[in-house]
C-alpha atoms as a PDB file:
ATOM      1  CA  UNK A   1     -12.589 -26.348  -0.874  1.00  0.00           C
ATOM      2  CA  UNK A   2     -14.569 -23.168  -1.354  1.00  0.00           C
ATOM      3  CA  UNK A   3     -13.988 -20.263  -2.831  1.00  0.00           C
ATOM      4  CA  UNK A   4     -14.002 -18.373   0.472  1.00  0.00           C
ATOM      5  CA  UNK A   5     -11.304 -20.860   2.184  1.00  0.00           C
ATOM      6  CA  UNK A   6      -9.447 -20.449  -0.722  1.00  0.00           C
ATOM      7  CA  UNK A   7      -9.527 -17.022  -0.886  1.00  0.00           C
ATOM      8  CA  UNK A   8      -8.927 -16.334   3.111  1.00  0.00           C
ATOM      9  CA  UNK A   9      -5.778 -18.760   2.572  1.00  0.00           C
ATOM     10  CA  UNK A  10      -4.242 -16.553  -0.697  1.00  0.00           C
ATOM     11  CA  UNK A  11      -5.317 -13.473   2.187  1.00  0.00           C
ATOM     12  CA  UNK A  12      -3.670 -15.282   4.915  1.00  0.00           C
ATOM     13  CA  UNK A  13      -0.451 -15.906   2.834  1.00  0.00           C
ATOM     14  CA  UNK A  14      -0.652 -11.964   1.854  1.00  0.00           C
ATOM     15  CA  UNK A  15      -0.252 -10.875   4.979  1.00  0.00           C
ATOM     16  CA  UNK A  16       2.613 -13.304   5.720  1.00  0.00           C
ATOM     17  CA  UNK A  17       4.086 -12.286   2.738  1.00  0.00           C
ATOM     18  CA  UNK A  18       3.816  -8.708   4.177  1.00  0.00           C
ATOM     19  CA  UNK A  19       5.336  -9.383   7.272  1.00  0.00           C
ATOM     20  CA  UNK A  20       8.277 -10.999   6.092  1.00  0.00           C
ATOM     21  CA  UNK A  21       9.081  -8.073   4.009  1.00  0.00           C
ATOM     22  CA  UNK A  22       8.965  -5.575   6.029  1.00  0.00           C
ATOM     23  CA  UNK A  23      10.827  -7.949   8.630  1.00  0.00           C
ATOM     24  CA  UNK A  24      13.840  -7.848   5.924  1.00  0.00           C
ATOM     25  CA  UNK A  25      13.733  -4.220   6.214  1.00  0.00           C
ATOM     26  CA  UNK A  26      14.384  -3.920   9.615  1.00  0.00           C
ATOM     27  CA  UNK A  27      10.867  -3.393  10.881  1.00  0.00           C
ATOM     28  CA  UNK A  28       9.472  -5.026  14.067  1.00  0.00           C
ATOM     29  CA  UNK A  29       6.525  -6.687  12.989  1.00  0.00           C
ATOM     30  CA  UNK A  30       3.642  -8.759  13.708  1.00  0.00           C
ATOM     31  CA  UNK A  31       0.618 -10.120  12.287  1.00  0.00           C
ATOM     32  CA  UNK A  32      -2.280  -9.705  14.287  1.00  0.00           C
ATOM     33  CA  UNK A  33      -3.467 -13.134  15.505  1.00  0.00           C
ATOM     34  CA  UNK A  34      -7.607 -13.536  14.526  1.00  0.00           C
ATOM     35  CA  UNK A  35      -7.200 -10.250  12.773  1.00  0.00           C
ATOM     36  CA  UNK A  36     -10.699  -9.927  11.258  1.00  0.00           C
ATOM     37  CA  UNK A  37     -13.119 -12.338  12.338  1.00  0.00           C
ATOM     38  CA  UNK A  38     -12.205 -14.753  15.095  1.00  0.00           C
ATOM     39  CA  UNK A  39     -12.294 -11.851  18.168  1.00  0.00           C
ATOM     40  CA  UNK A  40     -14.609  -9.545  19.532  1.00  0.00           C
ATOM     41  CA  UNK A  41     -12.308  -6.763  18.727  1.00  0.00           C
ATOM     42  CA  UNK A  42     -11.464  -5.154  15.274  1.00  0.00           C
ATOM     43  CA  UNK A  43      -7.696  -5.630  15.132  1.00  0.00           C
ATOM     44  CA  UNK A  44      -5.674  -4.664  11.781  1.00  0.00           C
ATOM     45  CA  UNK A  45      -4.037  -7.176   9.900  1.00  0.00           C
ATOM     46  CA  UNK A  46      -0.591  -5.887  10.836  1.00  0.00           C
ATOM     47  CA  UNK A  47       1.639  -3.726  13.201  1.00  0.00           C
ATOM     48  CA  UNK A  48       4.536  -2.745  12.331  1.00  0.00           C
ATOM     49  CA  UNK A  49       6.940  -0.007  13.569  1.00  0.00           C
ATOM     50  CA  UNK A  50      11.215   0.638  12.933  1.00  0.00           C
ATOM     51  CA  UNK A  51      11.456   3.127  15.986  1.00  0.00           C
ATOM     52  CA  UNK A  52       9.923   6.052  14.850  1.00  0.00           C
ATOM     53  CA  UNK A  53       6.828   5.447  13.032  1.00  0.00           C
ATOM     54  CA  UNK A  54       4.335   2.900  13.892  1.00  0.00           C
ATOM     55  CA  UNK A  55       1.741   1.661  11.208  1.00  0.00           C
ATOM     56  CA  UNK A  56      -1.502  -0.410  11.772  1.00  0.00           C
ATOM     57  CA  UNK A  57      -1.843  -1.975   7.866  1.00  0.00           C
ATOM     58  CA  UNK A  58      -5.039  -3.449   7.040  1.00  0.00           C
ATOM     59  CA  UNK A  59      -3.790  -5.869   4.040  1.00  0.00           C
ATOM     60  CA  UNK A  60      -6.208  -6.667   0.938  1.00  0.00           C
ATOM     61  CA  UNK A  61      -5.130  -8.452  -2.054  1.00  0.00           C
ATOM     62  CA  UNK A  62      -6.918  -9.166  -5.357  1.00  0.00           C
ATOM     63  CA  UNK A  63      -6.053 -11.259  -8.895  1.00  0.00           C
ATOM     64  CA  UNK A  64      -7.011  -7.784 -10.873  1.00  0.00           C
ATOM     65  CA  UNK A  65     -10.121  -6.877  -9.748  1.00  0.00           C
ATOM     66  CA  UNK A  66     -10.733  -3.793  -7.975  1.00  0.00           C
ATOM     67  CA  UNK A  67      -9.993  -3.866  -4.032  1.00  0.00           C
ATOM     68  CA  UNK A  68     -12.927  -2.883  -1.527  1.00  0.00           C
ATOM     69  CA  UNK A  69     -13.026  -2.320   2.143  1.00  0.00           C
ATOM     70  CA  UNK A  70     -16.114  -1.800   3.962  1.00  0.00           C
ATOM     71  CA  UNK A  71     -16.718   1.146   6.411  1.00  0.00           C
ATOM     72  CA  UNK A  72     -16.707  -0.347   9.497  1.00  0.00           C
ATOM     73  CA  UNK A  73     -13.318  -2.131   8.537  1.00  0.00           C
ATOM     74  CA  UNK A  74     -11.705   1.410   7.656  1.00  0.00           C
ATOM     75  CA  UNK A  75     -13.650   2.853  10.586  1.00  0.00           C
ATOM     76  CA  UNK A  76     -11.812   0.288  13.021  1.00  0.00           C
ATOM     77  CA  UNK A  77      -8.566   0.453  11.461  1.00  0.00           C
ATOM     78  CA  UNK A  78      -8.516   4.412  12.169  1.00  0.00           C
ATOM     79  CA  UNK A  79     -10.273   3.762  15.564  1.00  0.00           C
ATOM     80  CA  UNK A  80      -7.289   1.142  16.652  1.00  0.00           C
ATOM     81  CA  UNK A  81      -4.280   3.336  14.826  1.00  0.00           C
ATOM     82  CA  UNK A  82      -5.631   6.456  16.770  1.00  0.00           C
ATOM     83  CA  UNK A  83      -5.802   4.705  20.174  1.00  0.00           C
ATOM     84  CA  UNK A  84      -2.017   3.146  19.292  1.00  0.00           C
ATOM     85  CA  UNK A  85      -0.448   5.311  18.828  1.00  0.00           C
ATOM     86  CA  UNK A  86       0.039   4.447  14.882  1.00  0.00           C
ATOM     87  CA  UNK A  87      -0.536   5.398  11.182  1.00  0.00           C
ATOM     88  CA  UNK A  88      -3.420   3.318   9.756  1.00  0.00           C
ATOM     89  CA  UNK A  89      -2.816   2.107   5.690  1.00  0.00           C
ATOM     90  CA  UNK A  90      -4.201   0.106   3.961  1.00  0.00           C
ATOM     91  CA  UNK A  91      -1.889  -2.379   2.168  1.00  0.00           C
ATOM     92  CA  UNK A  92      -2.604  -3.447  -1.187  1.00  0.00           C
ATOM     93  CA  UNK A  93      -1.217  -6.069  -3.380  1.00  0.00           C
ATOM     94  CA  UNK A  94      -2.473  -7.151  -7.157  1.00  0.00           C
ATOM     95  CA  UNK A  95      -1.198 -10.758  -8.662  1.00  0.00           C
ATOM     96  CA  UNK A  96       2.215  -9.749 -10.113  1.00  0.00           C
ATOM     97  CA  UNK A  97       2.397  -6.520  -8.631  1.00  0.00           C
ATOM     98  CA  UNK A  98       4.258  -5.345  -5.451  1.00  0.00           C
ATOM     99  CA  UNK A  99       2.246  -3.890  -2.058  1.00  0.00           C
ATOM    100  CA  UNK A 100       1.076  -0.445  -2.291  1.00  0.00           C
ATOM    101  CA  UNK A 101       0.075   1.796   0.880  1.00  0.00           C
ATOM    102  CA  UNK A 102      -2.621   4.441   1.357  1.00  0.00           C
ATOM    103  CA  UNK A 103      -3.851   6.656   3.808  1.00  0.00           C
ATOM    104  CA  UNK A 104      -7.685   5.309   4.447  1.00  0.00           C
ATOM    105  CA  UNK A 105      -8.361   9.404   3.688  1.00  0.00           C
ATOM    106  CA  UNK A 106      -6.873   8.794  -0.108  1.00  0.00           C
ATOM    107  CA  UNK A 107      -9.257   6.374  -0.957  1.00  0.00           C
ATOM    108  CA  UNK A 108     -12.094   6.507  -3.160  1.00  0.00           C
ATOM    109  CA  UNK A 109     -15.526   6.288  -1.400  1.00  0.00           C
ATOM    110  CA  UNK A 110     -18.428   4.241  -2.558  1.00  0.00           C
ATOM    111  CA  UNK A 111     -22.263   5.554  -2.788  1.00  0.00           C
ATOM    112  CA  UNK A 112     -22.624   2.679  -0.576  1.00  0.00           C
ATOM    113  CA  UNK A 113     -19.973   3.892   2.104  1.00  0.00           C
ATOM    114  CA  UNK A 114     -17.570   1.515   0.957  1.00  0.00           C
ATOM    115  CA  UNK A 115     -13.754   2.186  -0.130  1.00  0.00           C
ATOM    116  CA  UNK A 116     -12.191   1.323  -3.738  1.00  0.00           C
ATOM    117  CA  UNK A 117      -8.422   0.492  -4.981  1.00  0.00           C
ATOM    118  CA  UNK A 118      -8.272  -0.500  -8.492  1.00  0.00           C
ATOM    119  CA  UNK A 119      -4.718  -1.396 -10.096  1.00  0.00           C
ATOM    120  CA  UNK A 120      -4.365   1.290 -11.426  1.00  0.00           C
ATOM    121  CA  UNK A 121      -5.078   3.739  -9.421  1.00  0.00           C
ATOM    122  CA  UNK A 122      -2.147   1.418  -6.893  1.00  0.00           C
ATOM    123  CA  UNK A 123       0.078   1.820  -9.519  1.00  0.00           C
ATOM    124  CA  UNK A 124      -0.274   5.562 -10.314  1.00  0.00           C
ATOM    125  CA  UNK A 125      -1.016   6.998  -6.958  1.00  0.00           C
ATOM    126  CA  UNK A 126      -0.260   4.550  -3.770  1.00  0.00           C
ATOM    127  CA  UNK A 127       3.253   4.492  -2.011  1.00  0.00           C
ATOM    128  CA  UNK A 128       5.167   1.337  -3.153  1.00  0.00           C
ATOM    129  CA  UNK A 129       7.058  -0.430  -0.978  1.00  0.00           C
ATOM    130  CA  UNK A 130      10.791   0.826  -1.268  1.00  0.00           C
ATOM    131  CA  UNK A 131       8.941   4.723  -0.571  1.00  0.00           C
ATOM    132  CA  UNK A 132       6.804   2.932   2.535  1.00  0.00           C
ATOM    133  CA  UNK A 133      10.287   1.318   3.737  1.00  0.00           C
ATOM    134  CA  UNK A 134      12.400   4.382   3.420  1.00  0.00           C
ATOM    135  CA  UNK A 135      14.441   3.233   0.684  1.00  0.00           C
ATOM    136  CA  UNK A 136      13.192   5.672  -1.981  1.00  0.00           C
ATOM    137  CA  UNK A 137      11.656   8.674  -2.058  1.00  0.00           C
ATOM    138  CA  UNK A 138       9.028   9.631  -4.756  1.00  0.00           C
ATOM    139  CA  UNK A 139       9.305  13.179  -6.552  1.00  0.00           C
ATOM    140  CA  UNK A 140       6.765  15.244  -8.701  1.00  0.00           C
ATOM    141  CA  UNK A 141       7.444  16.233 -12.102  1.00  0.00           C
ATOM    142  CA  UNK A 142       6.620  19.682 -10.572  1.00  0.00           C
ATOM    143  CA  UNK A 143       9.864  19.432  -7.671  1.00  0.00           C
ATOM    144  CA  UNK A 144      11.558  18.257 -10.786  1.00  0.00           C
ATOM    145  CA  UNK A 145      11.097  20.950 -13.197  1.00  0.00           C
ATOM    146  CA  UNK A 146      13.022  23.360 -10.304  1.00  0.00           C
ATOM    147  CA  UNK A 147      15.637  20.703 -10.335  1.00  0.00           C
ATOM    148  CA  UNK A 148      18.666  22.644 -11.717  1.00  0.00           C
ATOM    149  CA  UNK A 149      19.919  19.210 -13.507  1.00  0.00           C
ATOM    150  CA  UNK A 150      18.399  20.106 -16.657  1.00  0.00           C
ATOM    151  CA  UNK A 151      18.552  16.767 -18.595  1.00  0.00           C
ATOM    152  CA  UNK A 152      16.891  14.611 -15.718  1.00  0.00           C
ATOM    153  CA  UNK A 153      14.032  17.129 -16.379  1.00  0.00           C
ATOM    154  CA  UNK A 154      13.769  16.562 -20.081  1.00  0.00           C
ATOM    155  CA  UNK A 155      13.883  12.766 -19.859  1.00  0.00           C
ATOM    156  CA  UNK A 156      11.322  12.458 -17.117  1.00  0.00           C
ATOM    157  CA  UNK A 157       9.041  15.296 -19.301  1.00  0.00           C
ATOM    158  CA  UNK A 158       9.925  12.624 -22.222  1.00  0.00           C
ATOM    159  CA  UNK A 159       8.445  10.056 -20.582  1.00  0.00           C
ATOM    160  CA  UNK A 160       5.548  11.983 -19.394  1.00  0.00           C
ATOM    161  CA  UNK A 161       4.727  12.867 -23.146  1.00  0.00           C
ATOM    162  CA  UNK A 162       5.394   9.293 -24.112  1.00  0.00           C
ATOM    163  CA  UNK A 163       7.894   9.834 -26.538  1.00  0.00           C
ATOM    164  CA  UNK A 164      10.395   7.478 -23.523  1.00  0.00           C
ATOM    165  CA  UNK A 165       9.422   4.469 -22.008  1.00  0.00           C
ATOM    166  CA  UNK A 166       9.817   4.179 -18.496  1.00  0.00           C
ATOM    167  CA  UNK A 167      12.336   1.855 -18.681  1.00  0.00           C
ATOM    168  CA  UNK A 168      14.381   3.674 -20.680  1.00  0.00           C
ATOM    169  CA  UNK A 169      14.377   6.656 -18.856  1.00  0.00           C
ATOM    170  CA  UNK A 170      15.416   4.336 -15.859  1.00  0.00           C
ATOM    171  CA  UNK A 171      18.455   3.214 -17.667  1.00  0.00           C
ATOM    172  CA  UNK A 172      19.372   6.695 -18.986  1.00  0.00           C
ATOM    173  CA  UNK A 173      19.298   8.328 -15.342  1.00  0.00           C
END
């Protein structure tokens, strides 16, 4: 088996993966049948709507290295979302790591034309999947420092500054 099989099968599985999950949260879902490169037409991996919002999710995934998209495959995804009726995002998902969404327009843009996630900017930056779902909401250190509760404030400004991990500050709030 090549590398490419492989690889389109670990894709394949992604997307599946991504389905599901949002299935579980109540979405109506579907995975785009020949998404890619068995039709004429550019169709996005996914569509996926819960009765108010509808999404067209192009879904990458990657073992650590850094996730491109070409041009023309952002350029369709918008192109399709727009005609939809939907949001276009990109989904992406690093080994041992959870999806992450962007807006095509938040992504970083090649010399070449072509768009980059690494990890870490997925972790730092991208919507994770309990925000994309509804179940969370994320919230600046900036909306928190008007936040009257005055020790939620110094333990997220604690982490911030490193003197608090992350998961202590979880356990604390």
């Amino acid at each position: 088996m090549t590398a490419t099989v492989s690889a389109n099968r670990k894709g394949d599985r992604r997307e599946r993966e991504l389905v599901n999950a949002l299935d579980e949260k109540g979405f109506a879902v579907m995975r785009a049948p020949a998404s890619g490169s068995a039709t004429e037409r550019e169709l996005p991996d996914v569509l996926a709507g819960d009765g108010d919002t509808f999404y067209a999710i192009e879904a990458k995934s990657s073992a650590g290295d850094p996730i491109y998209l070409s041009g023309e495959e952002v350029e369709a995804l918008l192109f399709f979302a727009r005609n939809f009726g939907a949001k276009a995002r990109i989904a992406v998902r690093f080994d041992r790591e959870d999806w992450y969404f962007f807006h095509p327009g938040d992504l970083y843009t090649t010399d070449a034309g072509s768009y980059r996630v690494k990890k870490e900017t997925a972790l730092a930056e991208g919507t994770d999947f309990p925000e994309f779902v509804g179940e969370t909401e994320k919230v600046t250190l900036e909306e928190v420092a008007t936040d009257p509760d005055e020790e939620r404030r110094e333990i997220l400004e604690a982490v911030r500054d490193g003197h608090m991990s992350v998961e202590d500050a979880l356990d604390v709030l």
